[in-house]
Protein backbone atom coordinates (compact mmCIF):
# COMPACT_ATOMS: atom_id res chain seq x y z
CA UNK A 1 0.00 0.00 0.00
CA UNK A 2 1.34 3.54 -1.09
CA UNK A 3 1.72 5.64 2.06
CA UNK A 4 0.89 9.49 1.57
CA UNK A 5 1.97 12.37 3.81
CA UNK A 6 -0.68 14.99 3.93
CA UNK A 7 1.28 18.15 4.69
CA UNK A 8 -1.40 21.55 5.05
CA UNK A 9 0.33 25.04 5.63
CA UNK A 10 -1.68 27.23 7.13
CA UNK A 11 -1.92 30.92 8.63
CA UNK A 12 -4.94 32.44 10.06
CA UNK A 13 -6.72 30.05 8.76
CA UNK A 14 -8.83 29.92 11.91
CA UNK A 15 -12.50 30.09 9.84
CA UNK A 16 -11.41 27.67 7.29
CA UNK A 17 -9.16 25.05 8.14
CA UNK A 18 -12.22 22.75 9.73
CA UNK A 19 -13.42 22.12 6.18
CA UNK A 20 -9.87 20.85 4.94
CA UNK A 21 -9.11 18.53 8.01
CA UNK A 22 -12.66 17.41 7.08
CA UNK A 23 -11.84 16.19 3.61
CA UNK A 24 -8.30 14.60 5.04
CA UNK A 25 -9.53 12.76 8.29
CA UNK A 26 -9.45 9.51 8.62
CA UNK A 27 -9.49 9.58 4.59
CA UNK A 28 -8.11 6.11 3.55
CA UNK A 29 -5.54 7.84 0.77
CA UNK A 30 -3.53 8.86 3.57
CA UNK A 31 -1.56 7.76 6.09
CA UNK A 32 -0.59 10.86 8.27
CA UNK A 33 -2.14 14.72 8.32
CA UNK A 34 0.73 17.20 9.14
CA UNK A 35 -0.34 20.38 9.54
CA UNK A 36 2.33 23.60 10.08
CA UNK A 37 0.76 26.94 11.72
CA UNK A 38 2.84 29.07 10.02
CA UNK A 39 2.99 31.41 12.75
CA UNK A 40 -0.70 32.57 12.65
CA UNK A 41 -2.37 35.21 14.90
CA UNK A 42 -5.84 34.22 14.90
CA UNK A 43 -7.72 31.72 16.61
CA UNK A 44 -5.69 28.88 14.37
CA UNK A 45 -3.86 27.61 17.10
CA UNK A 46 -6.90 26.64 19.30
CA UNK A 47 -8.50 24.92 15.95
CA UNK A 48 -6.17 23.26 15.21
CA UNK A 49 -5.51 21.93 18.85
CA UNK A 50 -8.87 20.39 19.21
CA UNK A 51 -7.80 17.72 16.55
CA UNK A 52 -5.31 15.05 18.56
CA UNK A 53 -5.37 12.69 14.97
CA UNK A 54 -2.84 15.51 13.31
CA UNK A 55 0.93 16.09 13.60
CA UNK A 56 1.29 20.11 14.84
CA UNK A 57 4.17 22.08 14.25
CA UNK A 58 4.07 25.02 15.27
CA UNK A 59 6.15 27.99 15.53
CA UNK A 60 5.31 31.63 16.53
CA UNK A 61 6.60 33.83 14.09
CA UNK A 62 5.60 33.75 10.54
CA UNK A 63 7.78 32.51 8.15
CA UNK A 64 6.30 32.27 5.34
CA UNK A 65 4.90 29.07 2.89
CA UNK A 66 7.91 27.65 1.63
CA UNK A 67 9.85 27.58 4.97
CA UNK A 68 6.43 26.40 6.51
CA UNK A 69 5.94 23.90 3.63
CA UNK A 70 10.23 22.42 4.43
CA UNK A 71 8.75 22.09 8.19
CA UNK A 72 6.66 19.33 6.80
CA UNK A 73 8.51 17.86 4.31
CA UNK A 74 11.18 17.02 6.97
CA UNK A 75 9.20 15.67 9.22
CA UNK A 76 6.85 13.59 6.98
CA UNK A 77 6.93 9.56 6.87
CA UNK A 78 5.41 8.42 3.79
CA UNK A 79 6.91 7.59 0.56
CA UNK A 80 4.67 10.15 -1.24
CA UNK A 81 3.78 13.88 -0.14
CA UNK A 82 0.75 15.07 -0.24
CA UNK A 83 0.46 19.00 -0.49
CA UNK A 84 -2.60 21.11 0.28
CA UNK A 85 -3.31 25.44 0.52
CA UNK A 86 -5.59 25.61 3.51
CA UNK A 87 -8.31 28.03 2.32
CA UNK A 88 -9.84 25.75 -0.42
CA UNK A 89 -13.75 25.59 -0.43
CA UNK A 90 -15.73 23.09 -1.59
CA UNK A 91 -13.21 20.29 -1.09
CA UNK A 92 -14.45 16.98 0.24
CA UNK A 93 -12.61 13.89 0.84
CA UNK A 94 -13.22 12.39 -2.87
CA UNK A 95 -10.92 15.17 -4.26
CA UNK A 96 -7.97 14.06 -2.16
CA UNK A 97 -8.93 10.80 -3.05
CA UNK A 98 -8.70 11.72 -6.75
CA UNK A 99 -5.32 13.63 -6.27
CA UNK A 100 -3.79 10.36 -4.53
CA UNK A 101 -5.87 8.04 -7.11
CA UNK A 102 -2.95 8.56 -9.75
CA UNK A 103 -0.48 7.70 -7.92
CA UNK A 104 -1.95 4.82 -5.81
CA UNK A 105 -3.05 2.76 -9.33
CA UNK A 106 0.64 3.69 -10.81
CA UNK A 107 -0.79 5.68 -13.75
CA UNK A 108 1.46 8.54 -12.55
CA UNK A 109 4.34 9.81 -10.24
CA UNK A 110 3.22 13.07 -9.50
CA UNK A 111 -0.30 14.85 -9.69
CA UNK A 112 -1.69 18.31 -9.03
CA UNK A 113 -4.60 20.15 -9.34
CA UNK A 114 -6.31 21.90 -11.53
CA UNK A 115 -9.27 24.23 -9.85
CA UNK A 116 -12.40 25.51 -10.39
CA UNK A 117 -11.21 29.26 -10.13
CA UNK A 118 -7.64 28.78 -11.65
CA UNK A 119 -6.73 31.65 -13.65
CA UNK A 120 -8.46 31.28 -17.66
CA UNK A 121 -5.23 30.61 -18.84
CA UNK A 122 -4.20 27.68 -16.60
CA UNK A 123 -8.28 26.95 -17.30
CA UNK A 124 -7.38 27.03 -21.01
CA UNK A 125 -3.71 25.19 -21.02
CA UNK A 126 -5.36 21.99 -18.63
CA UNK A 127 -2.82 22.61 -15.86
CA UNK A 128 -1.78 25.08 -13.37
CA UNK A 129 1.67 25.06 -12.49
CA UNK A 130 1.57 27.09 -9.11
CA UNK A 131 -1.16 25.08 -7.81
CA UNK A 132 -0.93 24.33 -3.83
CA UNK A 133 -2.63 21.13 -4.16
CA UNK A 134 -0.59 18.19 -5.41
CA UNK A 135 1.40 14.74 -4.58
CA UNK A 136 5.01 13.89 -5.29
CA UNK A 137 7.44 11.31 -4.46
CA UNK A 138 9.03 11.76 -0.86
CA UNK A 139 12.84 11.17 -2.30
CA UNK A 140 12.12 13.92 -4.97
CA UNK A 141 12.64 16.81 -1.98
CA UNK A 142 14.48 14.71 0.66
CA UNK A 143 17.43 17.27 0.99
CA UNK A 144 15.41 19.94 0.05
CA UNK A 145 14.06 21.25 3.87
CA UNK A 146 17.45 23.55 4.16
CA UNK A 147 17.20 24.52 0.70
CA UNK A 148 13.72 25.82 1.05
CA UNK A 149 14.27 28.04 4.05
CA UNK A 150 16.34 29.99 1.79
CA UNK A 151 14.29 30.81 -0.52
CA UNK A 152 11.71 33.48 -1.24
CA UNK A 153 8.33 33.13 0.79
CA UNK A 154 6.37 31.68 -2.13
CA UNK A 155 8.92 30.08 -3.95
CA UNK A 156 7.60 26.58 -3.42
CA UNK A 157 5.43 25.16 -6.29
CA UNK A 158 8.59 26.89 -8.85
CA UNK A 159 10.87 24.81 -6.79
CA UNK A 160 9.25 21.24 -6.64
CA UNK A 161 8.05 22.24 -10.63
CA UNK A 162 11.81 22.46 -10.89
CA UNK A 163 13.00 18.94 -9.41
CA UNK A 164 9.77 17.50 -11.03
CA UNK A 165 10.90 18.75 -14.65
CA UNK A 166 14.81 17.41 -13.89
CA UNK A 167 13.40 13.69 -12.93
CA UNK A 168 11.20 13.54 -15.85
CA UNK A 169 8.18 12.59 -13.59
CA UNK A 170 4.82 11.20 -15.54
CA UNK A 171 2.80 14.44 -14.08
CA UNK A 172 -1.43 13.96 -13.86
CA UNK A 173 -3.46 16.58 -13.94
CA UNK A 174 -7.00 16.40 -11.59
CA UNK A 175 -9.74 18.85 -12.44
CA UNK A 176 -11.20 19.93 -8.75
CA UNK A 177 -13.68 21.58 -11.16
CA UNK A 178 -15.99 22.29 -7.99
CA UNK A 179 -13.34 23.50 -5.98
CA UNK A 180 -12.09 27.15 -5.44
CA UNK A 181 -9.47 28.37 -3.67
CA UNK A 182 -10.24 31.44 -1.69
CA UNK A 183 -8.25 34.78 -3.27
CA UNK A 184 -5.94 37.10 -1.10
CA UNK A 185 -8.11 40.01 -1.52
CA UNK A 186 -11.49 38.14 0.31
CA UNK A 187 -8.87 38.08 3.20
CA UNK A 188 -6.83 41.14 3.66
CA UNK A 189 -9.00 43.66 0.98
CA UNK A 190 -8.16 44.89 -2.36
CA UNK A 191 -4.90 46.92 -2.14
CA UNK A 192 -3.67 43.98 0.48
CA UNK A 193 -4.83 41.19 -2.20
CA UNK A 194 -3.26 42.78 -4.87
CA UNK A 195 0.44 43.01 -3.24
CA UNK A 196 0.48 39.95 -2.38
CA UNK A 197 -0.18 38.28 -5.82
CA UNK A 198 2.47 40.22 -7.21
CA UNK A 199 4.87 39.29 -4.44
CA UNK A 200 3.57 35.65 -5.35
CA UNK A 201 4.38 36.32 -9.28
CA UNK A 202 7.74 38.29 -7.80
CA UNK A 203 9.04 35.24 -5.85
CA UNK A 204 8.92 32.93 -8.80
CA UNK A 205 9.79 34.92 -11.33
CA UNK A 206 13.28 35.52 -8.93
CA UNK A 207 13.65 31.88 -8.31
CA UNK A 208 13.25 30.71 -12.50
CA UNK A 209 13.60 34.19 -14.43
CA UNK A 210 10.42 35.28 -16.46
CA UNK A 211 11.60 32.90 -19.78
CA UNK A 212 11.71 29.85 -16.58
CA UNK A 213 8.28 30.48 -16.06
CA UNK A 214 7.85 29.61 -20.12
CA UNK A 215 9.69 26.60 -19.91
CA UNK A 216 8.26 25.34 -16.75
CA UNK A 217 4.89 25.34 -18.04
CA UNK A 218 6.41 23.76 -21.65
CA UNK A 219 7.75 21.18 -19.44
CA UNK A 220 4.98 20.57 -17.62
CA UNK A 221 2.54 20.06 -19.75
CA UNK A 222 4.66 18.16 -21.71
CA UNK A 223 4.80 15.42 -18.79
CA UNK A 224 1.13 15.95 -18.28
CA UNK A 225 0.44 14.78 -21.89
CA UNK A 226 -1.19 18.28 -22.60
CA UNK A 227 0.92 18.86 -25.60
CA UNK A 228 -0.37 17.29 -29.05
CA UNK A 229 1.70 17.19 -32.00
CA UNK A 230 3.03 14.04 -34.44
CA UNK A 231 -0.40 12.32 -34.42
CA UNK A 232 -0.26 11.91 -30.53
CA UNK A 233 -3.46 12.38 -28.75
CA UNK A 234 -3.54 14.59 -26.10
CA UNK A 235 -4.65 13.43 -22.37
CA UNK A 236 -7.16 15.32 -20.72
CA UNK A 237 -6.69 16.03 -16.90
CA UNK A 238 -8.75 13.56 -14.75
CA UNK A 239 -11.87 15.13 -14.02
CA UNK A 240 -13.05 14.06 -10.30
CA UNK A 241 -16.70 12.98 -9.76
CA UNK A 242 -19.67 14.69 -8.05
């Protein structure tokens, strides 16, 4: 039996993160939930204490989701890792079963989502290469928990796209068509929501350069099966079921 390492970064998160441990309980894809408070200021902490079945770390200062995301990785078990964003709505425990189903039945050696409220172009292209929400083999970032707590706060998904690019990993893509993920702006306002997505867009374009970002979607898709040419029929992403 595959063993998967849920790992769920979170910071106030305090409203939210009940419906996420809801979908990864006692869910028979996985075989730990490690959640990392990230330093949050709400009312996260007492949440997440009234739930003995996870693995808290938890530190006081925030640190941001890649160093928050290496706090995880290096203490997971499993031979896969299981990542999730925290403020996703609509998810239930058949979409984490569809992001582990992949991998479990060997069709694949990585997965990651695909949402309902990805941008139109990700939408458009099948895939969405900064999603939060994906699964990848444990040895892929083994070493990686010092490298990470280098790097910029959400240089993450850029990071693992890059080691999942060098191995040549068979990538699946799962349409969580019913799923959003809640945007920065619902949470801190406009101006506030704004910032941060271009610190988000800032952080990877410093970790791959602008003509990275190009190739890391080329590359991606090209594992994914999402690129058609020679005859070759092109895969669609897995779509999960209501």
């Amino acid at each position: 039996m595959t063993e998967i390492s849920c790992i769920i970064c979170v910071y106030n998160e305090g409203e939210r993160v009940r419906s996420i441990l809801g979908a990864v309980l006692d869910n028979p894809a996985l075989s730990e939930v490690i959640v990392v408070n990230d330093g949050s200021v709400d009312e996260t902490e007492a949440v997440l204490a009234a739930y003995p079945q996870i693995t808290l770390i938890s530190y006081p200062v925030n640190r941001g989701k890649t160093y928050a995301m290496a706090q995880g990785i290096a203490a997971a078990k499993g031979e896969y890792l299981m990542f999730l964003d925290a403020d996703l709505e609509g998810v239930e425990a058949r979409h984490i079963e569809a992001l582990a189903d992949p991998i479990r039945r060997g069709k694949a050696n990585a997965t990651i989502s695909l949402r309902s409220n990805s941008l139109g172009i990700y939408r458009g292209l099948g895939l969405d290469f900064v999603s939060g929400e994906r699964v990848i083999p444990a040895w892929l970032v083994e070493d990686a928990p010092k490298i990470m707590e280098t790097l910029p706060r959400w240089g993450a998904e850029v990071f693992i796209n890059e080691r999942i690019i060098a191995a040549n990993l068979r990538l699946s893509v799962v349409d969580w068509w019913d799923v959003i993920n809640v945007r920065k702006h619902t949470k801190v306002g406009i101006v506030g929501g704004i910032l941060a997505e271009l610190k988000m867009i800032g952080d990877a374009v410093e970790l791959v350069t602008p003509l990275g970002v190009v190739r890391q979607h080329y590359c991606l898709l090209r594992q994914a099966g999402r690129l058609s040419w020679l005859g070759k029929r092109r895969r669609a992403p897995v779509r999960v079921a209501p």
